[in-house]
C-alpha atoms as a PDB file:
ATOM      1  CA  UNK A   1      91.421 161.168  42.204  1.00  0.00           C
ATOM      2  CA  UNK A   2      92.275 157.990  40.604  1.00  0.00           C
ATOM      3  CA  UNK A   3      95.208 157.557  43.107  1.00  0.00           C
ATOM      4  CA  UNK A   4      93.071 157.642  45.882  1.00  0.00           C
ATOM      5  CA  UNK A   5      90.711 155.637  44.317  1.00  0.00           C
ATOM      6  CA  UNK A   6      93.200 152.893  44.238  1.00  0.00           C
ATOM      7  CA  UNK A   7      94.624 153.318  47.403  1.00  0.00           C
ATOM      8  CA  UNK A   8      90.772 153.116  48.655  1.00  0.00           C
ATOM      9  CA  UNK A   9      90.297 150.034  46.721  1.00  0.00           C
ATOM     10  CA  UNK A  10      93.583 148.394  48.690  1.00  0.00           C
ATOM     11  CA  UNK A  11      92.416 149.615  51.921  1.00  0.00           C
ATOM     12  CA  UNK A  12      89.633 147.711  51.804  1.00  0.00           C
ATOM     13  CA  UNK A  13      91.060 145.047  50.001  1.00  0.00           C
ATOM     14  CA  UNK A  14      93.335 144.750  53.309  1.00  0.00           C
ATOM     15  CA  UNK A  15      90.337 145.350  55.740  1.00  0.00           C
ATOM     16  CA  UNK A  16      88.669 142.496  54.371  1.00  0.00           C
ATOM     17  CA  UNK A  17      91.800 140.365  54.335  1.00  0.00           C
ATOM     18  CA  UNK A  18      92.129 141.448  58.192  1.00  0.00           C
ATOM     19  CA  UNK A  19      88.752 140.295  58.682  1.00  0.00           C
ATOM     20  CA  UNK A  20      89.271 137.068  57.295  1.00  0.00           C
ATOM     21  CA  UNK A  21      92.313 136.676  59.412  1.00  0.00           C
ATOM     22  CA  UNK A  22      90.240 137.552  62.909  1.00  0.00           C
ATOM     23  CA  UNK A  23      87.471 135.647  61.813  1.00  0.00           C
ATOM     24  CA  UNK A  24      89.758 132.906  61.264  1.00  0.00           C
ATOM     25  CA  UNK A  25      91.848 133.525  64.654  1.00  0.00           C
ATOM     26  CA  UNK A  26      88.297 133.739  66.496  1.00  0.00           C
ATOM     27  CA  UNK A  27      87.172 130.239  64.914  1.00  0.00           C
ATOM     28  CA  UNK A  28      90.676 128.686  65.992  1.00  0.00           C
ATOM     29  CA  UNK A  29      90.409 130.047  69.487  1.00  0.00           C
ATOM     30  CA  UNK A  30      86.837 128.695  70.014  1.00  0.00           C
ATOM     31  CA  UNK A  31      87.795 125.634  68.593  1.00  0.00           C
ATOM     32  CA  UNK A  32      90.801 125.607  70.706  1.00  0.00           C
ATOM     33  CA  UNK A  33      88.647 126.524  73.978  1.00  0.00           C
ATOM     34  CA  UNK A  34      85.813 123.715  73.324  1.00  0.00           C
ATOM     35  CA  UNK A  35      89.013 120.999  73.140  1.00  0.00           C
ATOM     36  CA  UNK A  36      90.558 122.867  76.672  1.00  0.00           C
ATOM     37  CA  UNK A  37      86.982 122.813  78.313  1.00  0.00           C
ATOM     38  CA  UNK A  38      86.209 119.041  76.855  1.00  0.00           C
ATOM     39  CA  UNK A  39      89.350 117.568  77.377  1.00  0.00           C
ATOM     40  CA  UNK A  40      88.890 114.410  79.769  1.00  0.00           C
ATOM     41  CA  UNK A  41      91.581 115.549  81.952  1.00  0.00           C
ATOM     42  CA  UNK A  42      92.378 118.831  84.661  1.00  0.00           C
ATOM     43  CA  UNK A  43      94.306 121.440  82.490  1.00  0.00           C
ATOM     44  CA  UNK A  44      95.205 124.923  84.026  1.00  0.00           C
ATOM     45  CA  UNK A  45      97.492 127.429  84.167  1.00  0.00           C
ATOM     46  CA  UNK A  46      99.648 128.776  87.049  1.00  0.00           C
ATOM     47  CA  UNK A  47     101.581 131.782  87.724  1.00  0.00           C
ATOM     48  CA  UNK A  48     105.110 131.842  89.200  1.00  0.00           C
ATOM     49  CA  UNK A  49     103.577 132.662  92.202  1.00  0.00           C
ATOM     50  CA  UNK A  50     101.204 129.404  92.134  1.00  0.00           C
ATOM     51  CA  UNK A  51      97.826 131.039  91.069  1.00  0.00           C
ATOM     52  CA  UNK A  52      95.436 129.946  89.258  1.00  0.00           C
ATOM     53  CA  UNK A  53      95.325 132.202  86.464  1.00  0.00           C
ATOM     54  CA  UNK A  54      93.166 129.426  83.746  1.00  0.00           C
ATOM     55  CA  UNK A  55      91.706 126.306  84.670  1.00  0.00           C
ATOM     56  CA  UNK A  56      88.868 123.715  81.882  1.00  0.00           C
ATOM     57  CA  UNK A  57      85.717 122.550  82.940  1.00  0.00           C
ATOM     58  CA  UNK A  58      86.912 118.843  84.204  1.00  0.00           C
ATOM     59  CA  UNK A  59      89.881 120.259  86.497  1.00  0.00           C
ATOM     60  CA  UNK A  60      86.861 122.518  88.290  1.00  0.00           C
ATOM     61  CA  UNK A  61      84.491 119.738  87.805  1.00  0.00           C
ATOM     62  CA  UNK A  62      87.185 117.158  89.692  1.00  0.00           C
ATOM     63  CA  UNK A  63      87.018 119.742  92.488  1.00  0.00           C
ATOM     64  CA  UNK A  64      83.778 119.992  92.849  1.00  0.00           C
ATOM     65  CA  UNK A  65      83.432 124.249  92.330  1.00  0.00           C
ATOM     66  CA  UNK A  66      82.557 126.851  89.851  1.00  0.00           C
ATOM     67  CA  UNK A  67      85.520 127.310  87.682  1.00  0.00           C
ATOM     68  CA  UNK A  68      85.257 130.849  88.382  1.00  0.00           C
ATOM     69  CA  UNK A  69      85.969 130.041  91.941  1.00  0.00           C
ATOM     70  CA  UNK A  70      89.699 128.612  90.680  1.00  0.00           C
ATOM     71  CA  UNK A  71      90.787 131.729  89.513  1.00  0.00           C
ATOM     72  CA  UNK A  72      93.322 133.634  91.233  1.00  0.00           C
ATOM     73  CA  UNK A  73      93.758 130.742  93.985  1.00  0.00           C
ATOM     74  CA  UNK A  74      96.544 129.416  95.242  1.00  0.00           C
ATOM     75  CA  UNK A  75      96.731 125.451  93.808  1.00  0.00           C
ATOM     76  CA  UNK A  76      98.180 124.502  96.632  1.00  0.00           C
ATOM     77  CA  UNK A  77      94.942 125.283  98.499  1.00  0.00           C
ATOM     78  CA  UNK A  78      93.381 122.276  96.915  1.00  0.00           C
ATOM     79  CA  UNK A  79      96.880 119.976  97.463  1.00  0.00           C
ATOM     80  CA  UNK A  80      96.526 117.255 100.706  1.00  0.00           C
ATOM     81  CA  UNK A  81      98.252 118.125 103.686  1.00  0.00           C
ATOM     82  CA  UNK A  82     100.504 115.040 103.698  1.00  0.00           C
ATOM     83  CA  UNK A  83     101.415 115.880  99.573  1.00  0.00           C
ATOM     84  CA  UNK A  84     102.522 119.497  99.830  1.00  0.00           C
ATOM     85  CA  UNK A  85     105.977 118.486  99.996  1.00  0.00           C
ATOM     86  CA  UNK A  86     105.478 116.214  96.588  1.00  0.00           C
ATOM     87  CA  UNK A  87     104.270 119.104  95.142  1.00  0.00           C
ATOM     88  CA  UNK A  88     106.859 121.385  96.110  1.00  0.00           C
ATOM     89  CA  UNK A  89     109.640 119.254  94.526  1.00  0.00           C
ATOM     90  CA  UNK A  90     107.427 118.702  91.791  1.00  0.00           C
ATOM     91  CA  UNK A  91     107.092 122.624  90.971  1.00  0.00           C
ATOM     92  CA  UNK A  92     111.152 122.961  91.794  1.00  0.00           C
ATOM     93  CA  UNK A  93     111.576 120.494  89.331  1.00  0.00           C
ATOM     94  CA  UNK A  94     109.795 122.016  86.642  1.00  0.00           C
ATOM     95  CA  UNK A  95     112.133 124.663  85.935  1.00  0.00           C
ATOM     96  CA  UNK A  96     114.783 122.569  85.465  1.00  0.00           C
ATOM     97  CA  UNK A  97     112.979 119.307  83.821  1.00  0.00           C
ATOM     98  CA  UNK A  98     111.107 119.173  80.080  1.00  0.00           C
ATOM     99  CA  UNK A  99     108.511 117.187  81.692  1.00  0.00           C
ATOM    100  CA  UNK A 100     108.193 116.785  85.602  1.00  0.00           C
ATOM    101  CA  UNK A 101     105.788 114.379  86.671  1.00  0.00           C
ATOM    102  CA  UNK A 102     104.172 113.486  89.917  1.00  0.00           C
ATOM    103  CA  UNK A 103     101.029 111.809  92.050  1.00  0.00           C
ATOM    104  CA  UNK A 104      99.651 113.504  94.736  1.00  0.00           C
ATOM    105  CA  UNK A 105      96.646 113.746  96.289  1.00  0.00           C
ATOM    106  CA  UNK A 106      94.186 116.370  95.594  1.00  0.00           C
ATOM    107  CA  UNK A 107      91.627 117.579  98.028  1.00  0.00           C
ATOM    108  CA  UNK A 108      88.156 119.517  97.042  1.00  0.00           C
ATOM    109  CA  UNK A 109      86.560 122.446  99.690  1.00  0.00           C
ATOM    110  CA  UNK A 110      83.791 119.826 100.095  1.00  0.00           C
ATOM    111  CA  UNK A 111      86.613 116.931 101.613  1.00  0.00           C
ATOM    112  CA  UNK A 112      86.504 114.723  98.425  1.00  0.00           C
ATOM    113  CA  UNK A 113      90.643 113.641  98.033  1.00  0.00           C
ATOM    114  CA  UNK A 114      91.282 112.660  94.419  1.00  0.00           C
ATOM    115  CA  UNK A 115      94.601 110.786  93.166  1.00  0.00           C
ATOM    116  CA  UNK A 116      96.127 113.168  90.271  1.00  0.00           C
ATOM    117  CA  UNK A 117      98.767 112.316  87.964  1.00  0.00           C
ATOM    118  CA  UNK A 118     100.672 115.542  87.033  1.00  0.00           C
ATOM    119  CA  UNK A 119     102.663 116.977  84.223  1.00  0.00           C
ATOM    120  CA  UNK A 120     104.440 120.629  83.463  1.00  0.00           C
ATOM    121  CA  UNK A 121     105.694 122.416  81.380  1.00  0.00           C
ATOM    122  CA  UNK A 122     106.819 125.930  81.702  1.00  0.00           C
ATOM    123  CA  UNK A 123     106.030 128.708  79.011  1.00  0.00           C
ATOM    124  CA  UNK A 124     106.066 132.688  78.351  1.00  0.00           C
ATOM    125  CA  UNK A 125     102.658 134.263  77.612  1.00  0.00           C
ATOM    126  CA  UNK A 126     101.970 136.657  74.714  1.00  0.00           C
ATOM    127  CA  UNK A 127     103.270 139.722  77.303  1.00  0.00           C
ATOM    128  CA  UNK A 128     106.465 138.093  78.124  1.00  0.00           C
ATOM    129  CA  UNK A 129     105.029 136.718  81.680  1.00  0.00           C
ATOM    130  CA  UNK A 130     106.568 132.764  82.803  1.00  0.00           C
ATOM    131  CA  UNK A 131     103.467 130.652  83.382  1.00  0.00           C
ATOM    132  CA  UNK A 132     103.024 126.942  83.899  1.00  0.00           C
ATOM    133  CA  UNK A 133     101.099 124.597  82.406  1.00  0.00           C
ATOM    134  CA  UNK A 134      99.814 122.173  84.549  1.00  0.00           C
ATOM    135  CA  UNK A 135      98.300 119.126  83.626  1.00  0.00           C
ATOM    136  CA  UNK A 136      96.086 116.840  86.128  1.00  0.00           C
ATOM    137  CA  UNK A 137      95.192 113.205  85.426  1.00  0.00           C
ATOM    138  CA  UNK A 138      92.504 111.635  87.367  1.00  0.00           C
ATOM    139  CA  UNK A 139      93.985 108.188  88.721  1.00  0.00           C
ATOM    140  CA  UNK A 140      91.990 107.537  91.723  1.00  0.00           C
ATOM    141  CA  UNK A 141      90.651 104.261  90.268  1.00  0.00           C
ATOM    142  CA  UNK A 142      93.960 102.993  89.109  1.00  0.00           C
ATOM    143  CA  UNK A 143      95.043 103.697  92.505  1.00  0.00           C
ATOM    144  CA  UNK A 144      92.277 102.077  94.692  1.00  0.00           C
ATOM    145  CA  UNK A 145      92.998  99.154  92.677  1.00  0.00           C
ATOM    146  CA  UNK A 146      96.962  99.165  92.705  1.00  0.00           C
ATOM    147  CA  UNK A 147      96.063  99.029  96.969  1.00  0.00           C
ATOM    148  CA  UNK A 148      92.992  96.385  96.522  1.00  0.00           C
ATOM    149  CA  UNK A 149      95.740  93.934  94.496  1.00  0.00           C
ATOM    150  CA  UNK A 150      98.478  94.877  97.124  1.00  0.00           C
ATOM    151  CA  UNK A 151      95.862  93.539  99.650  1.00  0.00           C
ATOM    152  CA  UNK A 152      95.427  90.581  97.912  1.00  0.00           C
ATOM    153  CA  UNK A 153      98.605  89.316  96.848  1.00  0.00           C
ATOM    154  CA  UNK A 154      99.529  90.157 100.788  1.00  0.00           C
ATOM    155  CA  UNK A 155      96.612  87.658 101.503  1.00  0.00           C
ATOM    156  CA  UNK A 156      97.857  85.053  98.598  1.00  0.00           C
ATOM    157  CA  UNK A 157     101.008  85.592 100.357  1.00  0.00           C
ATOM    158  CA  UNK A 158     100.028  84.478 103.588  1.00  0.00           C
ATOM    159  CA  UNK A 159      97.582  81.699 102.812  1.00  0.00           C
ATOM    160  CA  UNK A 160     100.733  80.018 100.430  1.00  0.00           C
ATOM    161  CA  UNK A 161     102.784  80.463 103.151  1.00  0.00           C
ATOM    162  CA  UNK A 162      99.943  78.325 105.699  1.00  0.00           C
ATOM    163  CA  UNK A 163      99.408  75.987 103.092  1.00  0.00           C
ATOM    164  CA  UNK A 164     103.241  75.279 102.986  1.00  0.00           C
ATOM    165  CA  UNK A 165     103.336  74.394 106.431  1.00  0.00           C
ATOM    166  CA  UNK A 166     100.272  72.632 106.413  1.00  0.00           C
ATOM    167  CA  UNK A 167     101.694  70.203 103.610  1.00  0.00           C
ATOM    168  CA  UNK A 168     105.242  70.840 105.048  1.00  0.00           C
ATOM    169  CA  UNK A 169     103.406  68.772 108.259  1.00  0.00           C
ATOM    170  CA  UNK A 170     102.003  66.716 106.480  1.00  0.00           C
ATOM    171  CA  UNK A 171     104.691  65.300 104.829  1.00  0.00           C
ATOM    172  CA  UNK A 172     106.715  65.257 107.898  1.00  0.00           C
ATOM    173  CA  UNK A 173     103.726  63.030 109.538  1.00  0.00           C
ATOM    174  CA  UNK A 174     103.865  60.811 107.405  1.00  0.00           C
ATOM    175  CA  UNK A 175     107.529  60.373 106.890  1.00  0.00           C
ATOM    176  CA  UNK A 176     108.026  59.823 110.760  1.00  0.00           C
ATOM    177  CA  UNK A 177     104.961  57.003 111.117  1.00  0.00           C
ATOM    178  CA  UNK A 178     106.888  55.270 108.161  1.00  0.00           C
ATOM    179  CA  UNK A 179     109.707  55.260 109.907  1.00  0.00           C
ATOM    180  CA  UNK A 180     107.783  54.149 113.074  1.00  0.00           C
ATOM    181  CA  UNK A 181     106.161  51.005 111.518  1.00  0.00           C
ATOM    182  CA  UNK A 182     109.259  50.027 110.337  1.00  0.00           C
ATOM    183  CA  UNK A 183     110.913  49.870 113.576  1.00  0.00           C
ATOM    184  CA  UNK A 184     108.346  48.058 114.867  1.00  0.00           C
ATOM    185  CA  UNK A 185     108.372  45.056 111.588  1.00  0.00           C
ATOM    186  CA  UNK A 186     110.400  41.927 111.620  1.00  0.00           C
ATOM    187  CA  UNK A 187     110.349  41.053 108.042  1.00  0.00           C
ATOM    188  CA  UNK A 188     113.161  42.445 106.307  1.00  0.00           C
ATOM    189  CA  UNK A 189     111.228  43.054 103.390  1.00  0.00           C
ATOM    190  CA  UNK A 190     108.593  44.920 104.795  1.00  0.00           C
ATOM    191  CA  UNK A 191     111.304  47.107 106.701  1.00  0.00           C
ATOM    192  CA  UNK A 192     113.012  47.717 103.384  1.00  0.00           C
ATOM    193  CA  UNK A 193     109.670  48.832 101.474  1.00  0.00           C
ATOM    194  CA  UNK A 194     108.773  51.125 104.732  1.00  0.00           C
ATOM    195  CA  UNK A 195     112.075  52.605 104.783  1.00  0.00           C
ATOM    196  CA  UNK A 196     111.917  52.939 100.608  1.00  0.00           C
ATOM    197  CA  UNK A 197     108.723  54.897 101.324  1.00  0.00           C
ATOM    198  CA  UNK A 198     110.205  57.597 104.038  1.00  0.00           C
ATOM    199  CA  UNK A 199     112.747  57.613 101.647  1.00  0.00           C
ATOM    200  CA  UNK A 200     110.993  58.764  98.694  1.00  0.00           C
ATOM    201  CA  UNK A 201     108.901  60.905 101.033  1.00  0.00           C
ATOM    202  CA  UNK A 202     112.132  62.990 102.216  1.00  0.00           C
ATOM    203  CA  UNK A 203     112.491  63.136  98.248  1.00  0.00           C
ATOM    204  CA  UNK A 204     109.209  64.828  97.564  1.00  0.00           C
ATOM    205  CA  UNK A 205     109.367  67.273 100.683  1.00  0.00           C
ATOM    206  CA  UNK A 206     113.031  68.696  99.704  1.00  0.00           C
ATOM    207  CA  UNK A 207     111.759  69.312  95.736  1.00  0.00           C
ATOM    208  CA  UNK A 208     108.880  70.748  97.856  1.00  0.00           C
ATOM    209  CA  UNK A 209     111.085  72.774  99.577  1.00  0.00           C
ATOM    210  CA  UNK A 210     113.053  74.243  96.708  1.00  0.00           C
ATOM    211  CA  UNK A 211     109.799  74.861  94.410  1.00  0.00           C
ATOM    212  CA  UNK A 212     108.551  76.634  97.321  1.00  0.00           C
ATOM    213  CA  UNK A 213     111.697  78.791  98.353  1.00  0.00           C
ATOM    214  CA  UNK A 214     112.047  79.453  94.389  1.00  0.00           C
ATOM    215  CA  UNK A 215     108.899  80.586  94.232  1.00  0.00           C
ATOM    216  CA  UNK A 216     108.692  79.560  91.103  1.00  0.00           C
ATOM    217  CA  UNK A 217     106.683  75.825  90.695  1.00  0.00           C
ATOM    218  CA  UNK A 218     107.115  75.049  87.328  1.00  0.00           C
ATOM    219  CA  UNK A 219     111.142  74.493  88.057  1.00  0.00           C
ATOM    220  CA  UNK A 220     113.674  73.919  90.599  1.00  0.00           C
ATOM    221  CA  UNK A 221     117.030  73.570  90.768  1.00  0.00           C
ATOM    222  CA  UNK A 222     118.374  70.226  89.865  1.00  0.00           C
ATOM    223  CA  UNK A 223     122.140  70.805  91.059  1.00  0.00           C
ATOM    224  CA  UNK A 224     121.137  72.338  94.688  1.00  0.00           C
ATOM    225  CA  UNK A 225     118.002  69.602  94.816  1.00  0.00           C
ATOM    226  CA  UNK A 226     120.817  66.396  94.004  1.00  0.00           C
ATOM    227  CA  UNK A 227     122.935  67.836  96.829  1.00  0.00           C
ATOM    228  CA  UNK A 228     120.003  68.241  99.734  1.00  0.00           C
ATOM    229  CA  UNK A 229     119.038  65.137  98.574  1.00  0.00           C
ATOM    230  CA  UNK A 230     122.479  63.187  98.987  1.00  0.00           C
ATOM    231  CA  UNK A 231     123.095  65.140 102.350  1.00  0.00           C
ATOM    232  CA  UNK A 232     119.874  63.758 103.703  1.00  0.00           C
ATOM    233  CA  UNK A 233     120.536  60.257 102.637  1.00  0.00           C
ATOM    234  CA  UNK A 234     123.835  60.705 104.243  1.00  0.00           C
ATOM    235  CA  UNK A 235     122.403  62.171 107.560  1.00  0.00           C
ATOM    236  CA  UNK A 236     119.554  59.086 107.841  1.00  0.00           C
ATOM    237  CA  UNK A 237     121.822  56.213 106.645  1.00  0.00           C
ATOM    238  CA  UNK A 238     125.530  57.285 108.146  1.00  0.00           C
ATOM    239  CA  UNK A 239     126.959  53.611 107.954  1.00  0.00           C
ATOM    240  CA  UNK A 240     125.854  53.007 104.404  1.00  0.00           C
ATOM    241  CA  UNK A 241     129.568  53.580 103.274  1.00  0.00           C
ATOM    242  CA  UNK A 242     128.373  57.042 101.341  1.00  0.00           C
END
């Protein structure tokens, strides 16, 4: 009697530690289901088939549908058209890759497209089953503005470029009536100071030229500007013994 009333006492000694334990592994997997569901990005898992077997709140939410409705779907049902092939690669990849990445565009039943930034990783469930966990980051924003500043620095582009031919002109202009007047004075000394003037003026538009071809305008090149510089002088004054 006294054996069993030991063993009795260990028994539930060992129920209540079990207890504890599921208690415990309940509290952890709640915990761990609120941080899934929360999370500020897409999370789900997929099958080697490509189903949907888990998907959080946000993923659902990005789609626009119940997350109910994700389960047992094909994830390529809610991958654009134009991106399947992305994906494809991206899921080939992922086999052989710690951590594939990818964008693509995502599309929702109700037509909304979404820009997605996506991770995998492959893993075995508790029953020995190869699954893969997906990750999707929302980047539409990022991406509408990556296009915006493409649009713009297209339009800088262009305007810099009209601007250089504008003062490109300009300087050209002004270098010619220079030269003009000065073919039309008698006074040596007025002929000199014209000619001194298209002189520095073909100065100024070849350091134009290089800041502008550099594309950078705090520097140019000294050696290449000297040389363009003595080839003009050479070109407009050919008997001046140079």
């Amino acid at each position: 009697v006294h054996e069993l009333r030991v063993h009795q006492i260990e028994l539930e000694m060992q129920n209540e530690e079990l207890r504890n334990a599921q208690a415990g592994l309940a509290a952890s997997r709640e915990r761990y289901f609120d941080l899934y569901d929360l999370a500020p990005v897409g999370y789900c898992t997929l099958s080697t088939a490509g189903l949907i077997l888990e998907a959080n709140l946000n993923l659902a939410a990005k789609l626009h549908v119940a997350r109910d409705a994700l389960i047992s779907q094909p994830i390529t049902r809610f991958i654009h058209s134009e991106d399947q092939d992305i994906y494809y690669f991206f899921r080939k990849h992922a086999r052989d890759t710690a951590a594939p990445e990818a964008d693509l565009r995502m599309v929702a039943p109700n037509g909304t497209v979404l820009w997605v930034h996506l991770q995998a990783s492959m893993a075995n469930e508790a029953d020995g089953a190869a699954v893969c966990r997906l990750v999707a980051v929302d980047i539409s924003q990022r991406h509408h503005a990556e296009i915006e500043a493409a649009r713009l620095l297209a339009e800088n582009r262009l305007l810099l470029k009209e601007v250089h031919h504008r003062i490109k002109n300009h300087m050209s202009s002004m270098r010619s009536i220079l030269a003009l007047h000065a073919l039309k004075l008698k006074q040596p000394e007025a002929v000199s100071a014209l000619q001194d003037a298209a002189s520095r003026m073909e100065s100024m538009m070849i350091l134009y030229n290089k800041l502008y071809r550099s594309m950078d305008y705090t520097k140019a090149s000294v050696g290449g500007y000297l040389s363009d510089l003595a080839t003009e002088i050479v070109g407009n004054f050919p008997n001046s013994g140079m």
